[in-house]
C-alpha atoms as a PDB file:
ATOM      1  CA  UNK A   1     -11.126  41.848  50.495  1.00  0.00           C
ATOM      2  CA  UNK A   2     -12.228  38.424  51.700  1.00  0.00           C
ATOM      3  CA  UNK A   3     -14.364  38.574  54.865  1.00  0.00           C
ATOM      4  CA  UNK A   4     -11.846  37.604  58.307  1.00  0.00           C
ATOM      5  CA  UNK A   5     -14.360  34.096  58.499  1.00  0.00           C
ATOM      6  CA  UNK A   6     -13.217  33.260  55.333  1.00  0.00           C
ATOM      7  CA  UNK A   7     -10.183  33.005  55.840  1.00  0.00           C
ATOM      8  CA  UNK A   8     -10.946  31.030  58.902  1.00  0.00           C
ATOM      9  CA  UNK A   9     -13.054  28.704  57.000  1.00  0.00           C
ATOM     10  CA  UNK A  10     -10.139  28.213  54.306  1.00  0.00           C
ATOM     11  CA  UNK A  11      -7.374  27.555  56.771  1.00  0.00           C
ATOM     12  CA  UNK A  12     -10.191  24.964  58.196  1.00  0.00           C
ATOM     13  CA  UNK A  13     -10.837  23.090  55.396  1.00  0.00           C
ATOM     14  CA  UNK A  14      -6.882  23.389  54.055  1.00  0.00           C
ATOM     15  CA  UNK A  15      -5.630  21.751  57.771  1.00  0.00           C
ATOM     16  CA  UNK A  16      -7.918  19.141  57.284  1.00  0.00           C
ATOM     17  CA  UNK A  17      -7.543  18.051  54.310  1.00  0.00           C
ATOM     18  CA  UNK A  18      -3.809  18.670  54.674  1.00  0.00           C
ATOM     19  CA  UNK A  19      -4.164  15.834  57.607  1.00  0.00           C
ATOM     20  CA  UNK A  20      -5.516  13.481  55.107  1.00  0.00           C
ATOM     21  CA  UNK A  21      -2.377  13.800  52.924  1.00  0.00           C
ATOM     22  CA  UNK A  22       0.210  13.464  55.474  1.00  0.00           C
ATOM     23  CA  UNK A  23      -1.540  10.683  56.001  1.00  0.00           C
ATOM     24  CA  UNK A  24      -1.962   9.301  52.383  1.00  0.00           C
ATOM     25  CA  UNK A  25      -1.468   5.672  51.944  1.00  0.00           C
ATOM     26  CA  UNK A  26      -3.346   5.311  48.793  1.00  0.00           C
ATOM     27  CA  UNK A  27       0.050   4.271  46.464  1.00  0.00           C
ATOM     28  CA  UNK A  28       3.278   2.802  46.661  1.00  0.00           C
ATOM     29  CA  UNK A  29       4.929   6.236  47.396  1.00  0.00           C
ATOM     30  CA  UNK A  30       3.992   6.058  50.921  1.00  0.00           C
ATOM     31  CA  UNK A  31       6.362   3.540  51.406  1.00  0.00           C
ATOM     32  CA  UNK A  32       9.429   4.940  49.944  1.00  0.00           C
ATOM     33  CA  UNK A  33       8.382   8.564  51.256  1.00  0.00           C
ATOM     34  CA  UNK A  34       9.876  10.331  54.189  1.00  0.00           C
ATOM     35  CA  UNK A  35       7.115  13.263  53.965  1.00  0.00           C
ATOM     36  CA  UNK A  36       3.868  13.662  51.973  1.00  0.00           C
ATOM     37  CA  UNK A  37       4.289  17.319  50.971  1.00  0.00           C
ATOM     38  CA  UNK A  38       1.383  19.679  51.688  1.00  0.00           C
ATOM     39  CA  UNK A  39       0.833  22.784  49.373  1.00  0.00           C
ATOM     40  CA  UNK A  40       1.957  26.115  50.712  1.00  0.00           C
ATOM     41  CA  UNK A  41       1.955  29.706  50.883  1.00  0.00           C
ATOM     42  CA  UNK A  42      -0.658  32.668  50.885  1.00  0.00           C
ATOM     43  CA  UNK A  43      -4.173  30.992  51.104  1.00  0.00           C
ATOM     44  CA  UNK A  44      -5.610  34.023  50.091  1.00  0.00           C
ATOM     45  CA  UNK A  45      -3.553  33.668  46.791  1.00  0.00           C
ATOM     46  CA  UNK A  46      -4.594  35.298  43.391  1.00  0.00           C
ATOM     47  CA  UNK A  47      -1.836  32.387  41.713  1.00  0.00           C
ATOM     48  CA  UNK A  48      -1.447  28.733  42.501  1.00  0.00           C
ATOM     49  CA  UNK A  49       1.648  26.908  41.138  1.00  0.00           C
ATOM     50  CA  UNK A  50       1.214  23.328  40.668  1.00  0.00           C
ATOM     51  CA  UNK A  51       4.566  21.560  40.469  1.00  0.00           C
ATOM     52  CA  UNK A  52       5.129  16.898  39.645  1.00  0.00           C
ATOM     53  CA  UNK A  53       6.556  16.226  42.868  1.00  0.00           C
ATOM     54  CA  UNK A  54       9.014  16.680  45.589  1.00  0.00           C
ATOM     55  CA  UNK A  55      12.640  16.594  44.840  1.00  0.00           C
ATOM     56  CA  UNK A  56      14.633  14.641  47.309  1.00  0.00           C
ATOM     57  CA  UNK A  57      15.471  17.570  49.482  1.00  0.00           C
ATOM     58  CA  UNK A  58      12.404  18.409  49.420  1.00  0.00           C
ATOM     59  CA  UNK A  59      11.257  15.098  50.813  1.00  0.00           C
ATOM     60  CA  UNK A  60      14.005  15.380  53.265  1.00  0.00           C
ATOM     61  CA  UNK A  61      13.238  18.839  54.953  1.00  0.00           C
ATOM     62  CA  UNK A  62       9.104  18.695  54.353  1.00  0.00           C
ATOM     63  CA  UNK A  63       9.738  22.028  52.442  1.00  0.00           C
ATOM     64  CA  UNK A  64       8.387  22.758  48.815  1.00  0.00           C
ATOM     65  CA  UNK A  65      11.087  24.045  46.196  1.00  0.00           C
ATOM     66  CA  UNK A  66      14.538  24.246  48.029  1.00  0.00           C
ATOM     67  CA  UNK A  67      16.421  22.472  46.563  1.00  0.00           C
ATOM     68  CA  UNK A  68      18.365  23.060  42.819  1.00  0.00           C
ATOM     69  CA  UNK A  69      14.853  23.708  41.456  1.00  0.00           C
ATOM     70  CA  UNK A  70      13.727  25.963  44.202  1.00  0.00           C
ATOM     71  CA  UNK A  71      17.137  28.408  43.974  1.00  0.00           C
ATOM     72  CA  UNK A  72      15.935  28.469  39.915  1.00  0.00           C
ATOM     73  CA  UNK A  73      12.182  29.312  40.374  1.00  0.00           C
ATOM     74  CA  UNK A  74      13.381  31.934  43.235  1.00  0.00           C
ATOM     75  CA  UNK A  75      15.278  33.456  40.659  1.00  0.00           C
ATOM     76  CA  UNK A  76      12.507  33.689  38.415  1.00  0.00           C
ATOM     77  CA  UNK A  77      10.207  34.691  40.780  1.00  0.00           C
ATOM     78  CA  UNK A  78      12.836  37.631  41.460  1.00  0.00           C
ATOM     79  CA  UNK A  79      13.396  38.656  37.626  1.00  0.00           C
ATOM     80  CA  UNK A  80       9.534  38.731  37.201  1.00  0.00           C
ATOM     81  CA  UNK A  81       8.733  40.541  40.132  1.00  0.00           C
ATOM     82  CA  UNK A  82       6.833  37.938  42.015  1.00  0.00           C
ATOM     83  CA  UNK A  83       7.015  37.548  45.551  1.00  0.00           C
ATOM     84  CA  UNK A  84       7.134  33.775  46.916  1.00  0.00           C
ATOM     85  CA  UNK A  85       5.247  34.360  49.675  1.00  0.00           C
ATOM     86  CA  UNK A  86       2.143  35.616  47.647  1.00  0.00           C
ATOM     87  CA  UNK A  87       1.255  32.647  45.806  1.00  0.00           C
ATOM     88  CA  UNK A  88      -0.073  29.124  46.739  1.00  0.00           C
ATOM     89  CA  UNK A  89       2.444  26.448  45.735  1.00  0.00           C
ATOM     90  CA  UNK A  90       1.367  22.551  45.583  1.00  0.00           C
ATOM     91  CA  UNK A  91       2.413  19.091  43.553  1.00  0.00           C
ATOM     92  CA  UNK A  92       0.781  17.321  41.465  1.00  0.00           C
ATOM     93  CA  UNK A  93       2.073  14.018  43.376  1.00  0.00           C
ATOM     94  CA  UNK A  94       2.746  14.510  46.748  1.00  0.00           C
ATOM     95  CA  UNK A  95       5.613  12.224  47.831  1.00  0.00           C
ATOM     96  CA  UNK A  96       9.060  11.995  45.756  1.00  0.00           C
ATOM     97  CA  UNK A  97       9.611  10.278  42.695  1.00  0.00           C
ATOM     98  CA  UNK A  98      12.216   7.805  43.243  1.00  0.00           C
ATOM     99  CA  UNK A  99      15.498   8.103  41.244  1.00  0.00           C
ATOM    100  CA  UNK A 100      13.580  10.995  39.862  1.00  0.00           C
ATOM    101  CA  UNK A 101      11.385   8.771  37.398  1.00  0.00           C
ATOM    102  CA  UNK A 102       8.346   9.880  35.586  1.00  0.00           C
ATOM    103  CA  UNK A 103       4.699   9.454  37.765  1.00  0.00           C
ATOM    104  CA  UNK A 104       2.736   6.397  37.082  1.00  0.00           C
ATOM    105  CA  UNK A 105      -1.044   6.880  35.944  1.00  0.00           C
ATOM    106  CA  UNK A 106      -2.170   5.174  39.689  1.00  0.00           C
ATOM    107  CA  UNK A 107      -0.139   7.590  41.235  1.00  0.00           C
ATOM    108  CA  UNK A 108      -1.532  11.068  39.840  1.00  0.00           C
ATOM    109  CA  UNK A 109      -4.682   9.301  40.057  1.00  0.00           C
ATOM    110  CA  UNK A 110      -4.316   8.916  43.613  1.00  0.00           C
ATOM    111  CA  UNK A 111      -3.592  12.721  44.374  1.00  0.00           C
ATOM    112  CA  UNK A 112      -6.214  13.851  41.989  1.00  0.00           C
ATOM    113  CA  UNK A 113      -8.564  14.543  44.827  1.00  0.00           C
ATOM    114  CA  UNK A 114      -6.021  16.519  47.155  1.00  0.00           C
ATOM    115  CA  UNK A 115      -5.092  18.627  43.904  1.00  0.00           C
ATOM    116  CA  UNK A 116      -8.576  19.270  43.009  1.00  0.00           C
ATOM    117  CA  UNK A 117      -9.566  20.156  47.034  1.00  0.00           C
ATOM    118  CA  UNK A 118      -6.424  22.521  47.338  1.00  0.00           C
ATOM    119  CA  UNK A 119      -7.852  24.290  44.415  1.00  0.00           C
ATOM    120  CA  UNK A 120     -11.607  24.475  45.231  1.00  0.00           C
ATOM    121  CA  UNK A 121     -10.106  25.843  48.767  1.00  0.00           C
ATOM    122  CA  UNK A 122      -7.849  28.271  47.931  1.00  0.00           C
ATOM    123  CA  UNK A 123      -9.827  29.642  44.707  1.00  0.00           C
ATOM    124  CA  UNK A 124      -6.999  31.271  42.745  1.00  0.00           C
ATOM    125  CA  UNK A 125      -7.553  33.555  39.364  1.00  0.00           C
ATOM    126  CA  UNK A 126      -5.006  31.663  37.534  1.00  0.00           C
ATOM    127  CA  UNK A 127      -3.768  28.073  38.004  1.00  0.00           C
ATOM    128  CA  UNK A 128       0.271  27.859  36.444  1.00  0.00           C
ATOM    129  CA  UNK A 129       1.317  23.921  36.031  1.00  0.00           C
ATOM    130  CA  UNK A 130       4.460  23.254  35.701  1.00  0.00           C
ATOM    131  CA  UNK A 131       5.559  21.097  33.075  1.00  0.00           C
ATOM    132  CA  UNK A 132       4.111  18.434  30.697  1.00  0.00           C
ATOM    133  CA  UNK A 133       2.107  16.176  34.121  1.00  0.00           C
ATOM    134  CA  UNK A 134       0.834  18.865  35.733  1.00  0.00           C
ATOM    135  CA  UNK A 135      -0.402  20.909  32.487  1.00  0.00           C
ATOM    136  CA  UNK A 136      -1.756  17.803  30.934  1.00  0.00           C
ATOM    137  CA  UNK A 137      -3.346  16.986  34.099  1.00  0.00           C
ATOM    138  CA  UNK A 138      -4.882  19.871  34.296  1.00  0.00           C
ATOM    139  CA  UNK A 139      -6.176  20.230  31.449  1.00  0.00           C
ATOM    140  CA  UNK A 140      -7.909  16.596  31.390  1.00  0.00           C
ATOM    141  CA  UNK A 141      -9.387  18.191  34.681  1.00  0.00           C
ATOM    142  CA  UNK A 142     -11.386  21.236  32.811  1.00  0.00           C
ATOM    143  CA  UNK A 143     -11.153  19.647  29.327  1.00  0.00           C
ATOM    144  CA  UNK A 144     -13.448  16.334  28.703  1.00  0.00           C
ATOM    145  CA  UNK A 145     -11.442  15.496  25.586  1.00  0.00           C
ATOM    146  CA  UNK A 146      -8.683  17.603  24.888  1.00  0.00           C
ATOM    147  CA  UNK A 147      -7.002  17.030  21.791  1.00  0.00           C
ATOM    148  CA  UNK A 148      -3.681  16.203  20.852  1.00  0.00           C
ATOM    149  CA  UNK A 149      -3.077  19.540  20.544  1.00  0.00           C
ATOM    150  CA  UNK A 150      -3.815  20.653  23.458  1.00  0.00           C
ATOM    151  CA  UNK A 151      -1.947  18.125  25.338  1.00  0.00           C
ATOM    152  CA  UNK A 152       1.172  19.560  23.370  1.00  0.00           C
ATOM    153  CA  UNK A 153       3.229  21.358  26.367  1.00  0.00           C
ATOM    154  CA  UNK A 154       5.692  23.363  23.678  1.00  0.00           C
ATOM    155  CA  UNK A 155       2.180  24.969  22.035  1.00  0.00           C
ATOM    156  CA  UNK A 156       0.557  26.146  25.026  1.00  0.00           C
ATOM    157  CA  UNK A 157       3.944  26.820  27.052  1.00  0.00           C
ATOM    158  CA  UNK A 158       3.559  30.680  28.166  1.00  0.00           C
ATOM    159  CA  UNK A 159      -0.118  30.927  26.874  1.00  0.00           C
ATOM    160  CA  UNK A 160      -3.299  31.974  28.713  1.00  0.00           C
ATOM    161  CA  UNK A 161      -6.011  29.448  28.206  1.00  0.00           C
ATOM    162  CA  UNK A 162      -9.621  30.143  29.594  1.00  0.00           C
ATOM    163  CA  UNK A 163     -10.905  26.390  30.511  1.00  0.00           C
ATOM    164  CA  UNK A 164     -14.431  25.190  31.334  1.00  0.00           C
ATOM    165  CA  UNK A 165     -17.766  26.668  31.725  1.00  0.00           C
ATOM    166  CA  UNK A 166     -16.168  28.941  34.201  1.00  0.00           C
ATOM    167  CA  UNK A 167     -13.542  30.158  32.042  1.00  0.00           C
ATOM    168  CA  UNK A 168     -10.390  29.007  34.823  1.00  0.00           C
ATOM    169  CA  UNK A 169      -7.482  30.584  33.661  1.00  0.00           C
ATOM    170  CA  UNK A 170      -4.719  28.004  32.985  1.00  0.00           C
ATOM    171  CA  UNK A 171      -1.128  29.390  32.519  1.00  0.00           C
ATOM    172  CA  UNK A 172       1.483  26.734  31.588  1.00  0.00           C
ATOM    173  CA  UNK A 173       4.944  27.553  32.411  1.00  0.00           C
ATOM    174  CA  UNK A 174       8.176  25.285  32.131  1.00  0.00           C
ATOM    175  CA  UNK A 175       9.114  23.987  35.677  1.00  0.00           C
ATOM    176  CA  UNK A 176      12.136  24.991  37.282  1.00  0.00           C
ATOM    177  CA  UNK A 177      14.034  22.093  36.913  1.00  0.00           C
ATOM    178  CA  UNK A 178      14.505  22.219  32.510  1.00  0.00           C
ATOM    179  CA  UNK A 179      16.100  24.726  32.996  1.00  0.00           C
ATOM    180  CA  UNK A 180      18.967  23.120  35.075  1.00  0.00           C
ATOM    181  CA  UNK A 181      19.511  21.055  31.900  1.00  0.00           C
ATOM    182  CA  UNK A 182      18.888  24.000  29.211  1.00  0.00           C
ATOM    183  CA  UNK A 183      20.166  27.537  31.384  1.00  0.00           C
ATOM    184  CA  UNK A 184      19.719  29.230  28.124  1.00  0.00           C
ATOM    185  CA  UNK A 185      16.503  29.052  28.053  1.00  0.00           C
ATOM    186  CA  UNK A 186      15.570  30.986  31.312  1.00  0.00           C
ATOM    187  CA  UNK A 187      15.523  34.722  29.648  1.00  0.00           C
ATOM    188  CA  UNK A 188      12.609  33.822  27.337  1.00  0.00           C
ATOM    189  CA  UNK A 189      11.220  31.755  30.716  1.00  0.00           C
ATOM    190  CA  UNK A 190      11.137  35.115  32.594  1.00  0.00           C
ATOM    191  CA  UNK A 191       9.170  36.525  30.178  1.00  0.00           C
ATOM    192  CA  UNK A 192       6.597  34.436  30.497  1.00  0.00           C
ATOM    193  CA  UNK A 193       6.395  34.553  34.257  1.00  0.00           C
ATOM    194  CA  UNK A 194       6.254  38.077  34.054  1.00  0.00           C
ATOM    195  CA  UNK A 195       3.729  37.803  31.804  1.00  0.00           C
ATOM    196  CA  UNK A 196       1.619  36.352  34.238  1.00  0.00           C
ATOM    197  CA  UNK A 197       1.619  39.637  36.388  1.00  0.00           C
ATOM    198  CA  UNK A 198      -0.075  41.167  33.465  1.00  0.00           C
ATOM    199  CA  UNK A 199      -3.195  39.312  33.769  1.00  0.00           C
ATOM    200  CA  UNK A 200      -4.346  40.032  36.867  1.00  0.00           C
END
């Protein structure tokens, strides 16, 4: 059980460094932004999900995971016995994509800092990115050179990997939003999730 002042001192830190995002002017997202999206959730979190980006509901309602991609991970949370409001959710890149396109190097570059800070805050036992950018991200983060294996999203889909000289426990998943494109794979996807369950 974590001590009532730390929990003080992590809402603290997280409200000012979520102030700093909102703020963000660092890329050319800020322009074409309505909201920079903050992380949320339980602060006190044993599991951190680290999606790309906002979707543009998302960016509309200043709301993580609502819209199509949010109904699938809700169901996934459901089927693996997860509850949404115990885990820490973030992005990757905190304003939308427009037209949905794939993040430039500036731009992950840019939130690089806020990702790192949300997870030196909220301290979870297992960090799950979401996809190829925020896996490959991540693992340049805790990796000095990963190889090209590595950086292959299909091999270490679904598998526990203990990073750095801390050991931080990495879990790639597939994001939400492949599966909009390829339903039949979201039985073997909720497997995986529930496999995270398992290893804490």
């Amino acid at each position: 059980m974590i001590k009532q002042s730390n929990l003080a001192e992590k809402q603290k830190l997280l409200e000012v460094l979520n102030s700093k995002i909102r703020a963000c002017e660092k890329c050319m997202l800020s322009i074409t932004r309505q909201h920079a999206l903050i992380g949320e959730g339980d602060i006190n979190a044993r599991i951190m999900f680290i999606a790309l980006s906002p979707g543009t509901k998302e960016d509309v309602e200043n709301t993580m995971f609502i819209g199509p991609s949010g109904k699938v991970l809700n169901r996934l949370f459901q089927a693996a016995g997860i509850e949404r409001e115990s885990v820490f959710m973030t992005n990757l890149v905190k304003c939308t994509l427009p037209k949905n396109r794939k993040p430039k190097s500036n731009e992950i570059e840019s939130c690089s800092g806020f990702v790192n800070a949300e997870i030196e805050i909220i301290q979870p036992q297992i960090i799950v990115p979401l996809g190829y950018y925020a896996t490959r991200s991540i693992l340049i983060k805790y990796h000095e050179n990963p190889s090209k294996q590595e950086l292959s999203f299909k091999t270490i889909n679904g598998q526990l990997l203990h990073l750095g000289l801390n050991g931080v426990k990495v879990f790639p998943l597939t994001h939400p939003s492949a599966l909009l494109y390829k339903p039949s794979f979201e039985p073997e996807t909720i497997k995986k999730y529930r496999k995270l369950l398992t290893y804490l």
